[in-house]
Structures are given as C-alpha cells and as structure tokens.
N, C-alpha and C. Protein backbone atom coordinates (compact mmCIF):
# COMPACT_ATOMS: atom_id res chain seq x y z
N UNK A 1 -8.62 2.67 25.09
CA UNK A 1 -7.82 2.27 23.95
C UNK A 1 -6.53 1.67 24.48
N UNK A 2 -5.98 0.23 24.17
CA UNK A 2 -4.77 -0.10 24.38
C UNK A 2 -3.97 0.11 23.40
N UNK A 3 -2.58 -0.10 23.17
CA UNK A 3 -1.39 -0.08 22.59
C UNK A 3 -0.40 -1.49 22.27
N UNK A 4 -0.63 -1.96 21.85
CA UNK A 4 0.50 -3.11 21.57
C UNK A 4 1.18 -3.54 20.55
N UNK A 5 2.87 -3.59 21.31
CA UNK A 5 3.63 -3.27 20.60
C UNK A 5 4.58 -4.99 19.96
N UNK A 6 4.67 -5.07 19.15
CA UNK A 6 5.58 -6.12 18.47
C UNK A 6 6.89 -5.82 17.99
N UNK A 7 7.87 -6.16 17.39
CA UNK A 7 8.99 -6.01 16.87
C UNK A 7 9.61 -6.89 15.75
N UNK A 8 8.71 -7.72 15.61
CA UNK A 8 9.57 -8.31 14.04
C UNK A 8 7.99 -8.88 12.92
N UNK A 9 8.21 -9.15 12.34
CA UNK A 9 7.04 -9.56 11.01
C UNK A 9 6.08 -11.13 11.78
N UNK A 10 7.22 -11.40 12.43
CA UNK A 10 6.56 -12.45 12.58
C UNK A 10 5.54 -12.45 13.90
N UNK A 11 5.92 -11.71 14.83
CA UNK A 11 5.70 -11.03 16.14
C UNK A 11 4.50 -10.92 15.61
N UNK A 12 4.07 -10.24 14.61
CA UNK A 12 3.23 -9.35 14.21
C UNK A 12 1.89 -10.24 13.51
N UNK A 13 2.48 -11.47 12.90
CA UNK A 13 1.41 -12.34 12.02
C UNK A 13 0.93 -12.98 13.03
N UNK A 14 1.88 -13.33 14.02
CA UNK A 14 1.44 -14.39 15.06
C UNK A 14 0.09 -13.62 16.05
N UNK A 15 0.38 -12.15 16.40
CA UNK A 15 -0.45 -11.80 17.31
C UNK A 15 -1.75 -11.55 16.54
N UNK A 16 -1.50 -11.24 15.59
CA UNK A 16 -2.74 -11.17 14.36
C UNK A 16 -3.59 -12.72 14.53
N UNK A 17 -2.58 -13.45 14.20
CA UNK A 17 -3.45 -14.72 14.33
C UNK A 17 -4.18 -15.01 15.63
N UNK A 18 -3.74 -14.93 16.67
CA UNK A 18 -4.10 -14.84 17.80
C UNK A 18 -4.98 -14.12 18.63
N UNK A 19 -5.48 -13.11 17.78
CA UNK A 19 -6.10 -11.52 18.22
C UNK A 19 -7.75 -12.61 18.34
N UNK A 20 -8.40 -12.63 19.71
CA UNK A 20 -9.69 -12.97 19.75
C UNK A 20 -10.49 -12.06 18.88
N UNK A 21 -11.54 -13.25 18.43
CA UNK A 21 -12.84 -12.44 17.44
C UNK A 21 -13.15 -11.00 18.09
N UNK A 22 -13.49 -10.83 19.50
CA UNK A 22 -14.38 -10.19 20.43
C UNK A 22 -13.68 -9.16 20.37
N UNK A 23 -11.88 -9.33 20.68
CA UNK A 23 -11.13 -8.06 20.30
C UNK A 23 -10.61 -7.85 19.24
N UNK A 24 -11.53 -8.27 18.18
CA UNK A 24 -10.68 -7.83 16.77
C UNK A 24 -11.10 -6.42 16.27
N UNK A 25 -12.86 -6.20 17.14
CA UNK A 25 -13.18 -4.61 16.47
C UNK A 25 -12.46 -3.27 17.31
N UNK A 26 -11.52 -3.63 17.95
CA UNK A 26 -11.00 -2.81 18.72
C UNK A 26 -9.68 -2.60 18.26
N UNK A 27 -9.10 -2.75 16.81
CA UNK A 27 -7.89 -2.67 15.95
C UNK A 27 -8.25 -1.81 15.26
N UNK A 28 -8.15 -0.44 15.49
CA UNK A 28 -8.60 0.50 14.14
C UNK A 28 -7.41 0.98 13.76
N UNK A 29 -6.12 0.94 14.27
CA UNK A 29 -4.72 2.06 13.28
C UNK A 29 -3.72 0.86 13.60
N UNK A 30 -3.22 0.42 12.78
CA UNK A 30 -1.79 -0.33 12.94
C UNK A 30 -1.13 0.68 12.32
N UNK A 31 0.27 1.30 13.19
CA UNK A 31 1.36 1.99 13.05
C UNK A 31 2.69 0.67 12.78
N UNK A 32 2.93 0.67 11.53
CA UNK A 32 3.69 -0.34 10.94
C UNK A 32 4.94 0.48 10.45
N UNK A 33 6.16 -0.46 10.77
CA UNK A 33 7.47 -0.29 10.13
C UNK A 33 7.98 -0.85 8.94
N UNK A 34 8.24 0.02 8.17
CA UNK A 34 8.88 -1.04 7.06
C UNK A 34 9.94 -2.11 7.04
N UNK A 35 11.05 -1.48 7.76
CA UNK A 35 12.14 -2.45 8.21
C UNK A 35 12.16 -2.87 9.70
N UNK A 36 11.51 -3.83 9.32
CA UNK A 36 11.56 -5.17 10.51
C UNK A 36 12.71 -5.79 10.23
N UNK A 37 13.19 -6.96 11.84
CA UNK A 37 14.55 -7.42 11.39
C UNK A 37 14.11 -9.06 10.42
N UNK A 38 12.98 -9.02 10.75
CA UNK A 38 12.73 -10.43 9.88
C UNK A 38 11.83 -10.23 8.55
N UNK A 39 11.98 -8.78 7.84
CA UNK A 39 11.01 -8.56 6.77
C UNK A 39 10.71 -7.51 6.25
N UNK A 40 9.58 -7.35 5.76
CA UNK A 40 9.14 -5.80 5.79
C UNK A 40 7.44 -5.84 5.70
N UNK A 41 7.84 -4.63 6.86
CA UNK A 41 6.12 -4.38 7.40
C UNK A 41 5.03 -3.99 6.34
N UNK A 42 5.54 -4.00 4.87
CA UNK A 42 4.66 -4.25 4.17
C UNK A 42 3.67 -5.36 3.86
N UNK A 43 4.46 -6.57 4.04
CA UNK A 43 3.30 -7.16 4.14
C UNK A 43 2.66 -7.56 5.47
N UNK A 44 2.69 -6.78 6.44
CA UNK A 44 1.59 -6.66 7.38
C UNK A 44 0.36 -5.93 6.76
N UNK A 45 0.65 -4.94 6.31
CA UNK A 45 -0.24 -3.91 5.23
C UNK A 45 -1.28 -4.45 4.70
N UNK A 46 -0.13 -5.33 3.37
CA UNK A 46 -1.38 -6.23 2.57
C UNK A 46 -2.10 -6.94 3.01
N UNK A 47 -1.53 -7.77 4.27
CA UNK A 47 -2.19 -8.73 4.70
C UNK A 47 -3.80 -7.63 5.88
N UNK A 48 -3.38 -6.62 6.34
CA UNK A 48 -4.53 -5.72 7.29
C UNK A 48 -5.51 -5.28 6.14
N UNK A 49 -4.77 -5.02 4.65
CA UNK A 49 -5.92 -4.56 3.77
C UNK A 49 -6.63 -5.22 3.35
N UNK A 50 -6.20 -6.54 2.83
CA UNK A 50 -6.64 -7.61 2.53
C UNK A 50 -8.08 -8.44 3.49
N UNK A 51 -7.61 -8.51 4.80
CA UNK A 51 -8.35 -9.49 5.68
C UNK A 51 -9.05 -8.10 6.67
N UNK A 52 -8.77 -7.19 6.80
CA UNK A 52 -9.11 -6.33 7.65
C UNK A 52 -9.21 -4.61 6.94
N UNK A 53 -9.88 -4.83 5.78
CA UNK A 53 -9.78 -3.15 5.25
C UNK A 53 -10.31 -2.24 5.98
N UNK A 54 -11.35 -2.20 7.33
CA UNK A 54 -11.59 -1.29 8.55
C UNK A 54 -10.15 -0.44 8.82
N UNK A 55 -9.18 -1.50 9.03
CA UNK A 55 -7.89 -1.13 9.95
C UNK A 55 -7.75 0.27 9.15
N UNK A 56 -7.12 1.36 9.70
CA UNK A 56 -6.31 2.12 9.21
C UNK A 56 -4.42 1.69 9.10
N UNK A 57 -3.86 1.73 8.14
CA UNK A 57 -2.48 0.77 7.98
C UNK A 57 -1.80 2.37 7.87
N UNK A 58 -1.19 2.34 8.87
CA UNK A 58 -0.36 3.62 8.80
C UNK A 58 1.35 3.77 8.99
N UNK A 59 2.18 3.86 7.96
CA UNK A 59 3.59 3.48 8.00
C UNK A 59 4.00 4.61 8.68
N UNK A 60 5.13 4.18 9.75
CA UNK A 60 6.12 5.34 10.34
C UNK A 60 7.45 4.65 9.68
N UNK A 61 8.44 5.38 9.04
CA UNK A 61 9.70 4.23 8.79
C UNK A 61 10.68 5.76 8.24
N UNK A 62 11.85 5.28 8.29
CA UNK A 62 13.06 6.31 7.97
C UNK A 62 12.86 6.35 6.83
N UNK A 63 11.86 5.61 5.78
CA UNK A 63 12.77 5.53 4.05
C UNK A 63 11.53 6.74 3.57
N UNK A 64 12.35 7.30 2.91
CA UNK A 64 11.34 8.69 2.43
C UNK A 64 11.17 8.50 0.60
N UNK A 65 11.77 7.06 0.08
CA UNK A 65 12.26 7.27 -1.41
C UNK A 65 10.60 7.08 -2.18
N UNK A 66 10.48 6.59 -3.30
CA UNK A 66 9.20 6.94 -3.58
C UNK A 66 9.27 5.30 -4.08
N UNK A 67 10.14 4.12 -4.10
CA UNK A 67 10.08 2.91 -4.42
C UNK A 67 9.09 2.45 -2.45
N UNK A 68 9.48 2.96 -1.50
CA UNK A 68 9.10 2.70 -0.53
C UNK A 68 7.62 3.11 -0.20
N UNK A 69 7.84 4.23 -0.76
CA UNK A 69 6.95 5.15 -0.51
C UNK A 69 5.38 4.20 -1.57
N UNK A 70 5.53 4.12 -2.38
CA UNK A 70 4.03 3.88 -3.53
C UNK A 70 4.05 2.67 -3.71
N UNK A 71 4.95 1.43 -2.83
CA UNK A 71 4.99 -0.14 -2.69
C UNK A 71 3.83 0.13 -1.67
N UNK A 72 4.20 1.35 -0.40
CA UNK A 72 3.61 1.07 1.03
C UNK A 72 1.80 1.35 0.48
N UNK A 73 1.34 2.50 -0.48
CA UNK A 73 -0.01 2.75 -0.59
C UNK A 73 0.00 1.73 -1.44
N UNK A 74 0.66 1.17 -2.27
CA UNK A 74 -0.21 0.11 -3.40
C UNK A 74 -0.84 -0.84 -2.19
N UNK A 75 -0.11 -1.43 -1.47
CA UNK A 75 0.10 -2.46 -0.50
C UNK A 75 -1.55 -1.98 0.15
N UNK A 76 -1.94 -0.74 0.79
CA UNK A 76 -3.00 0.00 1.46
C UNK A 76 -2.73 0.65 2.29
N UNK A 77 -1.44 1.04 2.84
CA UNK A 77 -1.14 2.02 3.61
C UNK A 77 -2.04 3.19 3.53
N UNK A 78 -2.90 3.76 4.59
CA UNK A 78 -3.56 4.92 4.43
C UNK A 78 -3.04 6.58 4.85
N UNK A 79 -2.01 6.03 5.13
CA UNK A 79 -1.33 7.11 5.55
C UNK A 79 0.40 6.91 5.35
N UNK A 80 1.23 7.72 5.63
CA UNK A 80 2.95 7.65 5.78
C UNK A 80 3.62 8.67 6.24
N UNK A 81 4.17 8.35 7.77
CA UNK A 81 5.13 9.36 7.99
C UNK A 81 6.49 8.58 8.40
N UNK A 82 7.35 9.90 8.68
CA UNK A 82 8.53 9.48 8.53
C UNK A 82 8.90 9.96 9.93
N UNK A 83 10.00 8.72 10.69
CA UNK A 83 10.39 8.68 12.16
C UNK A 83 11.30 10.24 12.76
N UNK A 84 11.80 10.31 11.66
CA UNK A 84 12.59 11.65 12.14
C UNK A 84 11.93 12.76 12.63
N UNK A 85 10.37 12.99 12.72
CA UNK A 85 10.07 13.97 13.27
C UNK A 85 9.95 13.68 15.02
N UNK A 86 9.74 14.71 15.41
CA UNK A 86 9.79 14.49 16.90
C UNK A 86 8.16 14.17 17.24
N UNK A 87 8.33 13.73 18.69
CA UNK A 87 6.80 12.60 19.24
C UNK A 87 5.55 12.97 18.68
N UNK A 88 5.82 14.78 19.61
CA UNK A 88 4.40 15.50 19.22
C UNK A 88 3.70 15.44 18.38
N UNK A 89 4.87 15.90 17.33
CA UNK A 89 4.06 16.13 15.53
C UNK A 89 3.52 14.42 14.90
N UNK A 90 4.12 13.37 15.21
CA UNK A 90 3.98 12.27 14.77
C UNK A 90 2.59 11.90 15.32
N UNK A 91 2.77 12.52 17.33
CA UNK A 91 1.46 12.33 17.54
C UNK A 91 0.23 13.01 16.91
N UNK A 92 0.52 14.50 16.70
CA UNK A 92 -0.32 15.49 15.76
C UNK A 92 -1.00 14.69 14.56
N UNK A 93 -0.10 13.82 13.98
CA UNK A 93 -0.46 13.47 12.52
C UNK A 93 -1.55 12.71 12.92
N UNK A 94 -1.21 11.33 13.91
CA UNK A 94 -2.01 10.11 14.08
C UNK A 94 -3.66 10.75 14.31
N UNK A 95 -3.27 12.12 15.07
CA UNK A 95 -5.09 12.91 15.58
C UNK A 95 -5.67 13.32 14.62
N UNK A 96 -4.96 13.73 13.61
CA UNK A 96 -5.63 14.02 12.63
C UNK A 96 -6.53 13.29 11.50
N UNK A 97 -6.11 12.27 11.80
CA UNK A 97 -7.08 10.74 11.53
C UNK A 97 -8.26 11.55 11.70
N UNK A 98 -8.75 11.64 13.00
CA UNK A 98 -10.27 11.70 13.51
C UNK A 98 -10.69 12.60 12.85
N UNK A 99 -10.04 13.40 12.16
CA UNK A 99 -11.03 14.73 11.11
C UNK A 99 -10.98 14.53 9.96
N UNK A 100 -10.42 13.05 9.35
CA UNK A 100 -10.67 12.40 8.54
C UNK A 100 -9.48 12.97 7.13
N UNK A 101 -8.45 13.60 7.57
CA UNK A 101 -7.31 13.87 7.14
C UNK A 101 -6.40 12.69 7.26
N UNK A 102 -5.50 12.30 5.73
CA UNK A 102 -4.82 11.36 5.92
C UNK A 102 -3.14 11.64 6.40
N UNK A 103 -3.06 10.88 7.52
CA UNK A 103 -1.48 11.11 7.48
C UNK A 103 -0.43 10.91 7.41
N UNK A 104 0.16 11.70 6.69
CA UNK A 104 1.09 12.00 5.81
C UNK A 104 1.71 13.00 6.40
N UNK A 105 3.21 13.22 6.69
CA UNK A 105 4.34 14.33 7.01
C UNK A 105 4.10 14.90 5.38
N UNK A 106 4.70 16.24 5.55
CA UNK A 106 4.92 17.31 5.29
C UNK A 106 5.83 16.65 3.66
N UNK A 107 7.03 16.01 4.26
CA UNK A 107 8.36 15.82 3.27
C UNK A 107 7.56 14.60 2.28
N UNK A 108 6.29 13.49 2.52
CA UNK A 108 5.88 12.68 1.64
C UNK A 108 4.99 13.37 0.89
N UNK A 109 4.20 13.87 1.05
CA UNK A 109 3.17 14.75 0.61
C UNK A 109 3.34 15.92 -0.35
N UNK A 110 4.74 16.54 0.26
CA UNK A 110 5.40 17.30 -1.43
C UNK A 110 6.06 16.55 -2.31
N UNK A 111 6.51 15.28 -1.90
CA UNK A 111 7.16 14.20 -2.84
C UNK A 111 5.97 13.26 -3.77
N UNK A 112 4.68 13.26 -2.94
CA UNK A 112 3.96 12.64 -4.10
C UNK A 112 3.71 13.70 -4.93
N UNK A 113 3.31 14.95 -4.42
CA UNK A 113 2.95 16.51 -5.56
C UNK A 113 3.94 16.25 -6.32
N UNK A 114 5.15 16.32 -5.99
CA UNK A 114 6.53 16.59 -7.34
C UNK A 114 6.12 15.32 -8.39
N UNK A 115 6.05 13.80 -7.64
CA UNK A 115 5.65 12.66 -8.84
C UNK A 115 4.60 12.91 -9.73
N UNK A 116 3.39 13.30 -9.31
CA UNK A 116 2.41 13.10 -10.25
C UNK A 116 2.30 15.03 -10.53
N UNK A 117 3.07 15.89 -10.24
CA UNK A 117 2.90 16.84 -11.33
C UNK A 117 3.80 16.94 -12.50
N UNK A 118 3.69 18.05 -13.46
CA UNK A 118 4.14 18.18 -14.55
C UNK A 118 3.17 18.37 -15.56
N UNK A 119 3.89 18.46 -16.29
CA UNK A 119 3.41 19.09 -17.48
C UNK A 119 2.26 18.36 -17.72
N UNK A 120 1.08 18.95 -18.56
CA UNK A 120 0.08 18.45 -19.22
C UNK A 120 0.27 17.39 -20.44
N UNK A 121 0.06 16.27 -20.11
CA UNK A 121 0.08 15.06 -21.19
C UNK A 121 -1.00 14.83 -22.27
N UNK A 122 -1.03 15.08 -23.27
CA UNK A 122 -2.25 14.35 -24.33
C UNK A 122 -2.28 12.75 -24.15
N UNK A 123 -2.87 11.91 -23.45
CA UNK A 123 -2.94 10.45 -23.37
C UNK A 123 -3.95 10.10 -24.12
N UNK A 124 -4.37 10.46 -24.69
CA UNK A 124 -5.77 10.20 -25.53
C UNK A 124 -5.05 8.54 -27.04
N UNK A 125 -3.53 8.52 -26.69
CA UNK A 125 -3.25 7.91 -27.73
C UNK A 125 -2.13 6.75 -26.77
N UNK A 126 -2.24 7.01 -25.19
CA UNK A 126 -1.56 5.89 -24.39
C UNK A 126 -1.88 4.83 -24.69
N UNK A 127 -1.35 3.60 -24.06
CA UNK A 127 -1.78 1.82 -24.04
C UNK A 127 -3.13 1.85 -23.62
N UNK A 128 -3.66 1.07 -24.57
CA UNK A 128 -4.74 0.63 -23.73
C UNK A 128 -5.15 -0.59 -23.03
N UNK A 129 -5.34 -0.88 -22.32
CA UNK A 129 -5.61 -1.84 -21.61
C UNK A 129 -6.55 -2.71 -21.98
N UNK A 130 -6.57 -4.19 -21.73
CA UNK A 130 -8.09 -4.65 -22.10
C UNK A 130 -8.95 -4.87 -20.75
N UNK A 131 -9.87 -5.45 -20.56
CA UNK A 131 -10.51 -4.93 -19.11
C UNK A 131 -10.15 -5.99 -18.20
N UNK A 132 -9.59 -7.34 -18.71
CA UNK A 132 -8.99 -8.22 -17.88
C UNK A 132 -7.50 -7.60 -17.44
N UNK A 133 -6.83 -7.03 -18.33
CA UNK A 133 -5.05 -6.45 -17.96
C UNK A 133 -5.71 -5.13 -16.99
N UNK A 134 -6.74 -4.36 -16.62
CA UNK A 134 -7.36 -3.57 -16.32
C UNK A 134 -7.67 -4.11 -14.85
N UNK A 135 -8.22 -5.02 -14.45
CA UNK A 135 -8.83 -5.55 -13.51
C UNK A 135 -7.58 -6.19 -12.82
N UNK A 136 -6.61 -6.56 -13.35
CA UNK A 136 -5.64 -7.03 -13.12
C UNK A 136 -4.20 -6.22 -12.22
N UNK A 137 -3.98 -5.14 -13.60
CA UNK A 137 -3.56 -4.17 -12.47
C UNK A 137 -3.76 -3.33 -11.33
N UNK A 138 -5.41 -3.35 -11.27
CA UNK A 138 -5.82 -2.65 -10.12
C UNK A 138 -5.51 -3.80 -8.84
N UNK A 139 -5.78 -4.94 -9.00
CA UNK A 139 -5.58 -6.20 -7.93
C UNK A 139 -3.90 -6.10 -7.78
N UNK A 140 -3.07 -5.69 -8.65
CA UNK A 140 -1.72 -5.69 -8.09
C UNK A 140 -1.81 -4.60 -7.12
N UNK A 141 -2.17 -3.66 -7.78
CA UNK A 141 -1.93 -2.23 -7.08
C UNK A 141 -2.72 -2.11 -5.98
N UNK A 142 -3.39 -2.48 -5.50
CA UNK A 142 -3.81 -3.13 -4.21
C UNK A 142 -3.12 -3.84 -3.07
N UNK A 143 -1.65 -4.23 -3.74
CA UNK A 143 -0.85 -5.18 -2.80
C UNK A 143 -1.20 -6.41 -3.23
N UNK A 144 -2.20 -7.15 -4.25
CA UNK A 144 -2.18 -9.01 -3.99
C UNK A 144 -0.93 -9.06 -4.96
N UNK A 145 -0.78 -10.39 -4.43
CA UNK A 145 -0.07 -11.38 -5.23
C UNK A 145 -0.49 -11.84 -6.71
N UNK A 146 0.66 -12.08 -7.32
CA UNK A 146 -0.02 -12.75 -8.91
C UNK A 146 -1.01 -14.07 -8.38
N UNK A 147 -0.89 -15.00 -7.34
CA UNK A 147 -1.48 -15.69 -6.75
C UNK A 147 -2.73 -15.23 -6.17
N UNK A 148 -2.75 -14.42 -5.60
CA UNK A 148 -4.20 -14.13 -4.85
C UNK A 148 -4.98 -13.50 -5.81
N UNK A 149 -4.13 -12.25 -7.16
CA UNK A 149 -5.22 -11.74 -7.69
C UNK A 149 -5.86 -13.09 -8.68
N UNK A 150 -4.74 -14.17 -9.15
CA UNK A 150 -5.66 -15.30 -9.84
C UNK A 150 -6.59 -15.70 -9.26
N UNK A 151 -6.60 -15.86 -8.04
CA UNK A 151 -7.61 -16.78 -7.19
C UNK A 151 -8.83 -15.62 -7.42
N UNK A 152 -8.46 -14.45 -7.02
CA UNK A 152 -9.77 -13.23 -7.32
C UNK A 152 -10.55 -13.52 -8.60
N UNK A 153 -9.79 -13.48 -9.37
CA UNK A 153 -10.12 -13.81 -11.28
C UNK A 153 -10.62 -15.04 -11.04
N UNK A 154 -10.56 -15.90 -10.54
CA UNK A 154 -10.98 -17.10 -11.16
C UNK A 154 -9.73 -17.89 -12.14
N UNK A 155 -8.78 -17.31 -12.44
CA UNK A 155 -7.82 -17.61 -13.01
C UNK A 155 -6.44 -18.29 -12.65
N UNK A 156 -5.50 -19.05 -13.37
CA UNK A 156 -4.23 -19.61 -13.03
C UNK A 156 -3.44 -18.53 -12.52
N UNK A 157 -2.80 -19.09 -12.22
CA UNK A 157 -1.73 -18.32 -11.41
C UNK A 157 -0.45 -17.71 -13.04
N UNK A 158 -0.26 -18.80 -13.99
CA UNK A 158 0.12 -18.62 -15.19
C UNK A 158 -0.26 -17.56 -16.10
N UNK A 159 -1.82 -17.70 -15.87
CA UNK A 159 -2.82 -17.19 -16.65
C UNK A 159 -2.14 -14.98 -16.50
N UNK A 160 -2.40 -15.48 -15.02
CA UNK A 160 -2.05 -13.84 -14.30
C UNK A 160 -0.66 -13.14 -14.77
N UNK A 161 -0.14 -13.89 -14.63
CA UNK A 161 1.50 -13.80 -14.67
C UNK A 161 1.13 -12.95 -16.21
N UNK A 162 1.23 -13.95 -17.16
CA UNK A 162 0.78 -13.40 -18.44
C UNK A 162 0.19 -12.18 -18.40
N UNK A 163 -0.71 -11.61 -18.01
CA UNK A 163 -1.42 -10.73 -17.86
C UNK A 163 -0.48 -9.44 -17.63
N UNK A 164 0.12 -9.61 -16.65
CA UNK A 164 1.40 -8.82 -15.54
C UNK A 164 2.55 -8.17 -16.82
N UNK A 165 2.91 -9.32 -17.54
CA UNK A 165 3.81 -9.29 -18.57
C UNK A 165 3.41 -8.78 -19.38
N UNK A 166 2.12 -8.65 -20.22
CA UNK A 166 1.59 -7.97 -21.19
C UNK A 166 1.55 -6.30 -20.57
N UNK A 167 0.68 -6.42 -19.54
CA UNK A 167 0.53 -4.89 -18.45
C UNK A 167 2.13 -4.11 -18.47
N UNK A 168 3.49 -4.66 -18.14
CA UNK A 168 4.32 -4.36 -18.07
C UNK A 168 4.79 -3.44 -19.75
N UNK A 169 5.11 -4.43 -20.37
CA UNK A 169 4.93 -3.99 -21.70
C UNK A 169 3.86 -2.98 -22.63
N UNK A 170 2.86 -3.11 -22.36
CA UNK A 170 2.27 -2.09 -22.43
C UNK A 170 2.30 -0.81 -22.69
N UNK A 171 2.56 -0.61 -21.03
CA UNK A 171 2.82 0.83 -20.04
C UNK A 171 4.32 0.79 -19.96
N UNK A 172 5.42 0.23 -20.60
CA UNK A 172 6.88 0.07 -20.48
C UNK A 172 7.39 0.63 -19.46
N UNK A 173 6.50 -0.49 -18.40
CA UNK A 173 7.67 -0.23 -16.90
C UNK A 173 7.82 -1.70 -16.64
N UNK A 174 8.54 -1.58 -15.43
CA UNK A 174 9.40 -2.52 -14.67
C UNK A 174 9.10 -3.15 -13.69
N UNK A 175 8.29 -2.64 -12.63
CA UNK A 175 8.03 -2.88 -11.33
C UNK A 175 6.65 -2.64 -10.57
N UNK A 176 6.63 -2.88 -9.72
CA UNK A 176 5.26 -3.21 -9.03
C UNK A 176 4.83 -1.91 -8.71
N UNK A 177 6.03 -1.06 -8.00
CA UNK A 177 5.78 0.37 -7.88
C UNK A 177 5.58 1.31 -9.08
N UNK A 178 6.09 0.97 -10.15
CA UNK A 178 5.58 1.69 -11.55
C UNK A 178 3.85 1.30 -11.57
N UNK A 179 3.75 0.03 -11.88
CA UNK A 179 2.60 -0.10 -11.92
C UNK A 179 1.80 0.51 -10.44
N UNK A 180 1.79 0.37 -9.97
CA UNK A 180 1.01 1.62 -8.72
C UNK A 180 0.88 2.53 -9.16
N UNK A 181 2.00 3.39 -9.20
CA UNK A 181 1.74 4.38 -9.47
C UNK A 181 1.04 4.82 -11.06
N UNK A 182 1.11 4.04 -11.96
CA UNK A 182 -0.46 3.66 -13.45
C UNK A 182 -0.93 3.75 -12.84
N UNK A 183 -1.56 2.73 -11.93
CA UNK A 183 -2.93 2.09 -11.38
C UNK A 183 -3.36 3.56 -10.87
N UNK A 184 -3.31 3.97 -9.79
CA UNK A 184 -3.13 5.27 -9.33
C UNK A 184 -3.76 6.68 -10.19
N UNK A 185 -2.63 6.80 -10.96
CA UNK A 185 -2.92 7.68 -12.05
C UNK A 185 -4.31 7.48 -13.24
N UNK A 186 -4.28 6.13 -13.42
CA UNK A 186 -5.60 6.07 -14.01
C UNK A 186 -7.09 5.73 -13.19
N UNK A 187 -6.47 6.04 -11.87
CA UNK A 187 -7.91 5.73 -10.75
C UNK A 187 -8.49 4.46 -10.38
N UNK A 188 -7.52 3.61 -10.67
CA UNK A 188 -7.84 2.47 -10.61
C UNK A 188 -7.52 1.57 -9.19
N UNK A 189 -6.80 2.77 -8.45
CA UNK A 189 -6.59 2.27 -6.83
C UNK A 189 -6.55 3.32 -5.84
C-alpha cells in the first residue's frame, strides 16, 4: 500500500487527473481536508463520489460544527474525524474501516445522535414532495450540482433550480446542509 500526499485542491484534481487507469484500483481511502489553502476538500469528495464511489472519502479537519459536518456526508464522505486527536486513535479509526465500521471520532458521532434525536414527531401531515422535488433532493444530497443533477434528470439547469426553490420552501429551510440533513432523515441519502 502507498501513501500520497498533496496539499491544496488543486494538487489534488491534478493528481486525480493524472492517476494511471492500471493504478486507479489501488485508491481505496482518500483522507481529505476540508480547509485547503486553495478551497475546500469537499469538493474532492463529490468529485471521488461522483467518478469513483469504490473510494472510501474520509474527512480529517479541525471543524467539528454540523454546517461542516452534514455538507462533508451530503458531499459522500464515509466517514469524519477530527485532527485534534492524537496519531494512534486517528490511526485506530482508519483500521476500523476493515471491520466495516464507519469512521467517525467519538465528539461527531454524539453530535449527529444530539441532531437527529428528540422528541417523537407526528409527520404524517409534513410537505410532501412530488417524486421529481424527491429525486431531486436526493441528487443534491449526494453532493451534485443544480447542474449535474439536471444533466442526471434529463433536465435544464433552470428547470432544477426551480425544483431546489420549491424543495426549499416546502421543508422551510435555507441551505444545502438543511436539505441533507431532510434528505437523510427521510432516507433518501
């Protein structure tokens, strides 16, 4: 097994582009940063989930907030830990891959429990979706673009947008990470 290491977004698209066919099945964990100095290692993510869903996309990064945090799994992050722990345990986490445990530190893992618990909701009377705003938010919450999920649809790029805006309204949120975390909650990613 080799190791290779990059340092900025672009470092990172370029060696991607560059990676021979022959050694491309030999990429199984990209350990990605969120703050790169030219970006954010999220969209290395989308782009490994997207063109390479084999990869395991696994974030190490200081930000523990939950806007960082449910951008990085919408995106496909399969895992998230956070740099502040020391080598071992970080290394601990990455082994735990092989027993088919996802990893995740300790401090993300009670922070997604705290988001999605609470109280018992009657939703039986939530938004409903139609199966295009449906199909739609699951392709956001995936990480594409209003662009790529049109191209998925068969649809304008306009067309989508619309879609996004209705979805927003809907479910009366704001952001890409709200919608994740819907998408999410209704199993749709």
């Amino acid at each position: 097994m080799s190791v290779i290491s990059v340092g900025t977004l672009r470092e990172a698209h370029a060696w991607l582009d560059a990676l021979p066919e022959a050694q491309s099945a030999d990429l199984t964990i990209a350990v990605v940063d969120i703050g790169l100095p030219d970006g954010s290692g999220i969209d290395i993510v989308r782009r490994l989930s997207r063109d390479r869903p084999d990869v395991l996309s696994i974030i190490a990064t200081i930000y523990s907030d939950d806007a960082h945090l449910f951008e990085a799994i919408a995106a496909g992050a399969r895992g998230y830990l956070l740099k502040d722990e020391d080598e071992a345990t970080l290394v601990a986490y990455l082994r735990r891959i092989e027993r088919g445990e996802p990893p995740l530190a300790p401090a993300i893992a009670h922070r997604m429990l705290a988001f999605f618990r609470g109280p018992y909701i009657d939703r039986s009377d939530e938004a409903r979706l139609t199966g295009r705003e449906t199909e739609t938010l699951s392709l956001l919450a995936r990480g594409l673009t209003v662009p790529e999920a049109a191209a998925r649809l068969g649809l304008s790029p306009q067309t989508v947008a619309s879609y996004v805006k209705v979805i927003y309204q809907k479910l009366n949120i704001t952001s890409r990470a709200e919608a994740a975390r819907e998408a999410i909650r209704r199993g749709l990613a």
